[in-house]
C-alpha atoms as a PDB file:
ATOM      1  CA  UNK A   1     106.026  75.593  95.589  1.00  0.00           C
ATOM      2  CA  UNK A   2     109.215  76.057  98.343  1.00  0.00           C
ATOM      3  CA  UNK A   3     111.031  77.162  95.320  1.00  0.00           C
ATOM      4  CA  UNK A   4     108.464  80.226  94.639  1.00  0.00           C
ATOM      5  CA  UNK A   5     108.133  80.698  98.207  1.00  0.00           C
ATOM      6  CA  UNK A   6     112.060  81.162  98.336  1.00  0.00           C
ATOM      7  CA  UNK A   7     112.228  83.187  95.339  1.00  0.00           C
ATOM      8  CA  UNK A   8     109.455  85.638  96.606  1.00  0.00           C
ATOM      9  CA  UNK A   9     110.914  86.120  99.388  1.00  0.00           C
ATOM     10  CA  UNK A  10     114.877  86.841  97.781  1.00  0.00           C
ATOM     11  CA  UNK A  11     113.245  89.227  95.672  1.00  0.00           C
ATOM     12  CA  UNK A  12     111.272  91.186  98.497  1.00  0.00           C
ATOM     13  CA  UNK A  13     114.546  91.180 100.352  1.00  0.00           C
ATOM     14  CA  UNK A  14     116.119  92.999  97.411  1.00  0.00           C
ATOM     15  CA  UNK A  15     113.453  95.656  97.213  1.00  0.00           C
ATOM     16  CA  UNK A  16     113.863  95.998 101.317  1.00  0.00           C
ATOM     17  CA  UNK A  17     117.657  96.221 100.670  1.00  0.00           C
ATOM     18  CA  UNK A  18     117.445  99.231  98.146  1.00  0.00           C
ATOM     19  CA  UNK A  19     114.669 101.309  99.832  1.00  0.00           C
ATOM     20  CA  UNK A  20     116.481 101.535 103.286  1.00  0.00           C
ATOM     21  CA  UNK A  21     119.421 102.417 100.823  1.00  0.00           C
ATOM     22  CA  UNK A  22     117.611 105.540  99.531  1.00  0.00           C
ATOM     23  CA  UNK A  23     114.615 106.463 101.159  1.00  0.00           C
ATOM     24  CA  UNK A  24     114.819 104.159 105.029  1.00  0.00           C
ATOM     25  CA  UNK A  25     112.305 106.697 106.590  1.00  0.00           C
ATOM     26  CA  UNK A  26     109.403 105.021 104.085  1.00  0.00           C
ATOM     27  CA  UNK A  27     109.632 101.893 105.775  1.00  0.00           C
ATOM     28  CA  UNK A  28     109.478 103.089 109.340  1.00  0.00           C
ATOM     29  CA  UNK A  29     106.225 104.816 108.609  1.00  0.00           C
ATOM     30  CA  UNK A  30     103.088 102.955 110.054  1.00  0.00           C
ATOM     31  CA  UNK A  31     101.423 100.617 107.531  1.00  0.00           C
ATOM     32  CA  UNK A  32     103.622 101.055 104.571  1.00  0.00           C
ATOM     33  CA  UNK A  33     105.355  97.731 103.905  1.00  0.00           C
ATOM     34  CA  UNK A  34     108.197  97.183 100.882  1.00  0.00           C
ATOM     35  CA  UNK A  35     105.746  96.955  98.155  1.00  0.00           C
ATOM     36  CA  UNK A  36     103.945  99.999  99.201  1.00  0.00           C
ATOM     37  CA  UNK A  37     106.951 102.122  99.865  1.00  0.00           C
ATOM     38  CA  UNK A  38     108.447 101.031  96.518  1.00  0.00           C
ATOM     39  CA  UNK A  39     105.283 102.222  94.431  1.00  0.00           C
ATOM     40  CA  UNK A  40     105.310 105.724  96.303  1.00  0.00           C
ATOM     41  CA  UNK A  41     109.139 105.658  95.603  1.00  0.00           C
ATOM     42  CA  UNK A  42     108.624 105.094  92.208  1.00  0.00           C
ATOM     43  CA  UNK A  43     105.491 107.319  91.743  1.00  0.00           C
ATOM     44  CA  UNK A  44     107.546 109.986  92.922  1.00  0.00           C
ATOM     45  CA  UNK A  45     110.914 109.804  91.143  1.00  0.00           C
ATOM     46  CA  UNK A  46     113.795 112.041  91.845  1.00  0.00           C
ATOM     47  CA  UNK A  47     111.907 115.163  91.917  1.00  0.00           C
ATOM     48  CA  UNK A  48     109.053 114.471  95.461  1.00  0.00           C
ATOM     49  CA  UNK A  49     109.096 118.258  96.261  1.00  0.00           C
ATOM     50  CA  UNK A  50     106.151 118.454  92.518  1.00  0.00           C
ATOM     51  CA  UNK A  51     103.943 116.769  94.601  1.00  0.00           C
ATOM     52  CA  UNK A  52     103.020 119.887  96.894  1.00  0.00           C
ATOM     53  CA  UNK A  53      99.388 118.175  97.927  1.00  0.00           C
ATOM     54  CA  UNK A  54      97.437 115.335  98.633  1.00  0.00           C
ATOM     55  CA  UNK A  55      95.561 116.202  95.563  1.00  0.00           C
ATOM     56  CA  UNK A  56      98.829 116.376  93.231  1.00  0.00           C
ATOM     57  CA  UNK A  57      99.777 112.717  94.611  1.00  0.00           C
ATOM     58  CA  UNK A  58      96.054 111.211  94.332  1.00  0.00           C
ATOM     59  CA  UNK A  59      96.384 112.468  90.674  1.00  0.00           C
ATOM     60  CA  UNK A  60      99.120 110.681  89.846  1.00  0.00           C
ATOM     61  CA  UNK A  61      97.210 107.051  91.070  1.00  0.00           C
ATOM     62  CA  UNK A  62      94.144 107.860  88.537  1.00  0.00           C
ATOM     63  CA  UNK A  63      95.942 109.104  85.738  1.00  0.00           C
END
């Protein structure tokens, strides 16, 4: 279980490590931990200026 424990937290590391690489201002907002900050990152892609709502956003979470 240690082993797990250690891997978990190596791989949340990485995912720390590459979002305060590209986008550091996600993790300083209130609430939004790695995993969180990694979905929006990847929800958006390389083009965040489509999403010009909340409405555009919600729509990409239901499809």
């Amino acid at each position: 279980m240690e082993e797990l424990d250690e891997e978990i937290e190596a791989q949340k590391q990485q995912i720390i490590d590459v979002l305060k690489r590209h986008t550091p201002e996600l993790l300083e907002c209130y609430g939004v931990g790695p995993g969180t900050a990694a979905a929006l990152l990847v929800a958006t892609g390389d083009s965040p200026e489509r999403l010009r709502s909340e409405a555009s956003f919600a729509s990409l979470w239901t499809g």
